[in-house]
N, C-alpha and C. Protein backbone atom coordinates (compact mmCIF):
# COMPACT_ATOMS: atom_id res chain seq x y z
N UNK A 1 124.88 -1.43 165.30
CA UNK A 1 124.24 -0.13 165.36
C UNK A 1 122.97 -0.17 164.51
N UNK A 2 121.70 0.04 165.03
CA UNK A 2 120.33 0.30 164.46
C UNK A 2 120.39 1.63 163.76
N UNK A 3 120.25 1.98 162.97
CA UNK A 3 120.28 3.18 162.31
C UNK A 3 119.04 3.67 161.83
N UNK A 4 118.01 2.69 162.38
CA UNK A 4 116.62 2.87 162.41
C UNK A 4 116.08 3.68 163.63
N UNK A 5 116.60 3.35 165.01
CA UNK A 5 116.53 4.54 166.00
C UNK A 5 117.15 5.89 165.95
N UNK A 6 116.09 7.06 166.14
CA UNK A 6 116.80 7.90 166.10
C UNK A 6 117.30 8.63 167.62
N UNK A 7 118.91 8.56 167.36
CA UNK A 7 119.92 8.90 168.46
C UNK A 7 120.61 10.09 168.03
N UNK A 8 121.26 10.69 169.01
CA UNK A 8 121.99 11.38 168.22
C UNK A 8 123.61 10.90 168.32
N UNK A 9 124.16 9.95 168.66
CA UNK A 9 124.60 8.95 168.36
C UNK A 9 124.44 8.58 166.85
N UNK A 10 123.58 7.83 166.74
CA UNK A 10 123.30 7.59 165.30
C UNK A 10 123.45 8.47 163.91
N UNK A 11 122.75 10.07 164.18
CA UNK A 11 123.12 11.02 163.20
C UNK A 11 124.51 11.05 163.87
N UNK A 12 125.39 11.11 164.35
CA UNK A 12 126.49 11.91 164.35
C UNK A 12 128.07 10.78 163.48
N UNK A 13 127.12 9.64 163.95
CA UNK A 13 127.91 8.51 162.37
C UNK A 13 127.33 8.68 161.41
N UNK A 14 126.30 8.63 161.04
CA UNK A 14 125.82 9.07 159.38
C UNK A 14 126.51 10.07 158.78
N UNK A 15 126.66 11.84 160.27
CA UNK A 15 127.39 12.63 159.36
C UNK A 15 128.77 12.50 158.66
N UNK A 16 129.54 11.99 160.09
CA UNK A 16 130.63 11.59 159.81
C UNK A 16 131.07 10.84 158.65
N UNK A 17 130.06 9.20 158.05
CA UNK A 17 130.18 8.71 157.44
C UNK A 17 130.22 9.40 155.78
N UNK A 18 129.08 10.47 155.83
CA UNK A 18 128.61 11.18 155.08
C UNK A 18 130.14 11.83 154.60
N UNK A 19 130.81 12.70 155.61
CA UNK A 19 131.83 13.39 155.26
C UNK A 19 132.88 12.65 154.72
N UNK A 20 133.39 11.19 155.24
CA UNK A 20 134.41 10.37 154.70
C UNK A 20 133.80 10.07 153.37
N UNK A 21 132.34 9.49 153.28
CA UNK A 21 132.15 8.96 151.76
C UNK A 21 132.75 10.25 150.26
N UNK A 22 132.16 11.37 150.86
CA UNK A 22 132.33 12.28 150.16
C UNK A 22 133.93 13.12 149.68
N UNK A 23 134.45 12.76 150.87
CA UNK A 23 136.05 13.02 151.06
C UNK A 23 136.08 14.95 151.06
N UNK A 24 135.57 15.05 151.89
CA UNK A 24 135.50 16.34 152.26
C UNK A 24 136.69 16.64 153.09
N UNK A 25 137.63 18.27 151.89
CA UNK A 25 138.94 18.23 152.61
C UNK A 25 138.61 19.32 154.12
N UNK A 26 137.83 20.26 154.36
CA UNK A 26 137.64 20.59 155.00
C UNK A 26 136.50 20.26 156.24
N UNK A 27 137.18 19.38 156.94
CA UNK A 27 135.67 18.64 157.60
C UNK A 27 134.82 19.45 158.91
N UNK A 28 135.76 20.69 159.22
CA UNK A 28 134.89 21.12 159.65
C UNK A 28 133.73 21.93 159.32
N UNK A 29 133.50 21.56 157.64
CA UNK A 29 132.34 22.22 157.13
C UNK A 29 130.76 21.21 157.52
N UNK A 30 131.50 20.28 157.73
CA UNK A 30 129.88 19.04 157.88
C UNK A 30 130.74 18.45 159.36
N UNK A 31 130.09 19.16 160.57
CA UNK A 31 130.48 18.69 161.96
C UNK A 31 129.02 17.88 162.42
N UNK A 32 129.27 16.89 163.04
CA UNK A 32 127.70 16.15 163.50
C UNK A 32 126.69 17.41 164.24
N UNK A 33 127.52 17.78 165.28
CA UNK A 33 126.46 19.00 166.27
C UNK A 33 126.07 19.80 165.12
N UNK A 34 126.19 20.54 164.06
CA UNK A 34 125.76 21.32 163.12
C UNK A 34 124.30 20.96 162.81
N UNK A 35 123.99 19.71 163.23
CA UNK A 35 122.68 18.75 162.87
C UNK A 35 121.91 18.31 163.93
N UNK A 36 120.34 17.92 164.03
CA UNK A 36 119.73 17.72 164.92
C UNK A 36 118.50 16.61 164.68
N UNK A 37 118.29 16.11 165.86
CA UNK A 37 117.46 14.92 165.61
C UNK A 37 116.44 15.49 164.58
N UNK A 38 116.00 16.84 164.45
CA UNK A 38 114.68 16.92 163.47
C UNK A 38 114.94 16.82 162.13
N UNK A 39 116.24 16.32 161.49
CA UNK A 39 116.71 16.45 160.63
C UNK A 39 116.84 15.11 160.21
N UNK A 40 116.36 14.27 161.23
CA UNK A 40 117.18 12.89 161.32
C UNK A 40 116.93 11.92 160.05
N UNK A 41 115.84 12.13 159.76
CA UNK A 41 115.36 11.07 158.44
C UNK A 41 115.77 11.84 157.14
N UNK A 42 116.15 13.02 156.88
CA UNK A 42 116.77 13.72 155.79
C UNK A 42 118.13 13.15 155.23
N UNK A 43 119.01 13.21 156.91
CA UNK A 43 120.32 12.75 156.81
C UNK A 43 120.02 11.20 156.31
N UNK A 44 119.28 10.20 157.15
CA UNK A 44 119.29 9.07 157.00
C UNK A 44 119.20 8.74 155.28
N UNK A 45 118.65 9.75 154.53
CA UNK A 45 118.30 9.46 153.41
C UNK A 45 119.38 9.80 152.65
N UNK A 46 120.29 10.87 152.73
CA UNK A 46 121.80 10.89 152.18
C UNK A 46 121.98 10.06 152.53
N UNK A 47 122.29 9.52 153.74
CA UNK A 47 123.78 8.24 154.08
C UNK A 47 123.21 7.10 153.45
N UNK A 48 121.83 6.70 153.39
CA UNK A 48 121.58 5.57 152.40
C UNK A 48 122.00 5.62 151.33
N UNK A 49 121.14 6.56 150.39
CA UNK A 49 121.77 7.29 149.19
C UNK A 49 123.48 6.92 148.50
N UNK A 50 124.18 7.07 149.26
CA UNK A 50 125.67 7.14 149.54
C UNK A 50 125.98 5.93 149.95
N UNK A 51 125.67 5.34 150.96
CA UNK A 51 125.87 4.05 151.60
C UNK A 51 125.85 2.77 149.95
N UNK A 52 124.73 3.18 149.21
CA UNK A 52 124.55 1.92 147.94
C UNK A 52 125.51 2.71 146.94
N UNK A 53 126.30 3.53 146.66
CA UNK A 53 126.92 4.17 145.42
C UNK A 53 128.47 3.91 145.74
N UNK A 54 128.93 3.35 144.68
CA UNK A 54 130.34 2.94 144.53
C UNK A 54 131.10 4.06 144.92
N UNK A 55 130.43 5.36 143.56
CA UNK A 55 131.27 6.02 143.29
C UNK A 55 130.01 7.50 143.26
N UNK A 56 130.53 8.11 143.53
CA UNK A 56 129.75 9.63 143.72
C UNK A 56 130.34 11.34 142.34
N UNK A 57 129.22 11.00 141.75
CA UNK A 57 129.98 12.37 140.87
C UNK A 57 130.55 13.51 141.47
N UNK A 58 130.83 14.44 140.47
CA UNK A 58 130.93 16.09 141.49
C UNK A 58 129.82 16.28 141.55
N UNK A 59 128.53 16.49 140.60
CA UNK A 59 127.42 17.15 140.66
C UNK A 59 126.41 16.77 141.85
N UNK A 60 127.09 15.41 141.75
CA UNK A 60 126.10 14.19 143.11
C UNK A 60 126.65 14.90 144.35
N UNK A 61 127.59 15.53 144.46
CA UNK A 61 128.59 16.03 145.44
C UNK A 61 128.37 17.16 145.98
N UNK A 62 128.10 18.46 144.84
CA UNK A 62 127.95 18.86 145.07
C UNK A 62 126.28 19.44 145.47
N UNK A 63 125.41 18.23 145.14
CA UNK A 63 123.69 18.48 145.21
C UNK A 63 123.73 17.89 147.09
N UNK A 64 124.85 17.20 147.37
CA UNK A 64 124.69 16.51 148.59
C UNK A 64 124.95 17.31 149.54
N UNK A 65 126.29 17.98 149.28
CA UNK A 65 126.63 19.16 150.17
C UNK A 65 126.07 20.36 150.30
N UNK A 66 125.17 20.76 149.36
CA UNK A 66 124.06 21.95 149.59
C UNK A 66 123.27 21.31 149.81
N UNK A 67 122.39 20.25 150.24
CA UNK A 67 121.35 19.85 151.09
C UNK A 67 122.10 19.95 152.13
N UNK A 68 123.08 19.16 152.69
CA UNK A 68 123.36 19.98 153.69
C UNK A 68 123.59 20.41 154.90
N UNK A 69 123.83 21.80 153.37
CA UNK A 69 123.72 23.19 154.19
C UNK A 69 122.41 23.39 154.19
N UNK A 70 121.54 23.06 154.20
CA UNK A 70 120.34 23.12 154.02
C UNK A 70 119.51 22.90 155.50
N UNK A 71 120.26 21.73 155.55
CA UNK A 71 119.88 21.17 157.29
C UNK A 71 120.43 21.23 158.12
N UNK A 72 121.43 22.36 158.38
CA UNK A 72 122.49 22.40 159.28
C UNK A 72 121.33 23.63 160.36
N UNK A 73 121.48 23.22 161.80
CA UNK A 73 121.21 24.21 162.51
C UNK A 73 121.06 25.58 162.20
C-alpha cells in the first residue's frame, strides 16, 4: 500500500490505524467516511506522527483526538 497516493482507500486505513494506535473504546467516534480526501495530508500527518511513537501520552491523545474532530466532515 502507497500511502503517498491519495485514495480514499488509503485515508480510510490511516483512520482506522489511527483509531487502533490510540485504542479508542468507542470507535464509532473516529469512522473513516467522517473524513475526506481534502483532509488527506492532515490525517497522513497524524498516522505518521503515531506510526514512529512506541507509546502515546494522554495529552498526545487527547491533542490527536481533537484535531480530529477538527477534520471530520
Amino acid at each position: 500500500m502507497n500511502l503517498e497516493e491519495q485514495t480514499q482507500e488509503n485515508l480510510n486505513f490511516m483512520v482506522e490505524e489511527i483509531a487502533k494506535k490510540l485504542q479508542v473504546v468507542n470507535s464509532s467516534a473516529i469512522q473513516p467516511e467522517n473524513f475526506d480526501l481534502n483532509q488527506y495530508d492532515d490525517i497522513k500527518d497524524l498516522y505518521d506522527m503515531l506510526d514512529n511513537k512506541d507509546k502515546v501520552s494522554v495529552s498526545e491523545m487527547d491533542a490527536i483526538i481533537s484535531e480530529l474532530g477538527k477534520l471530520k466532515k
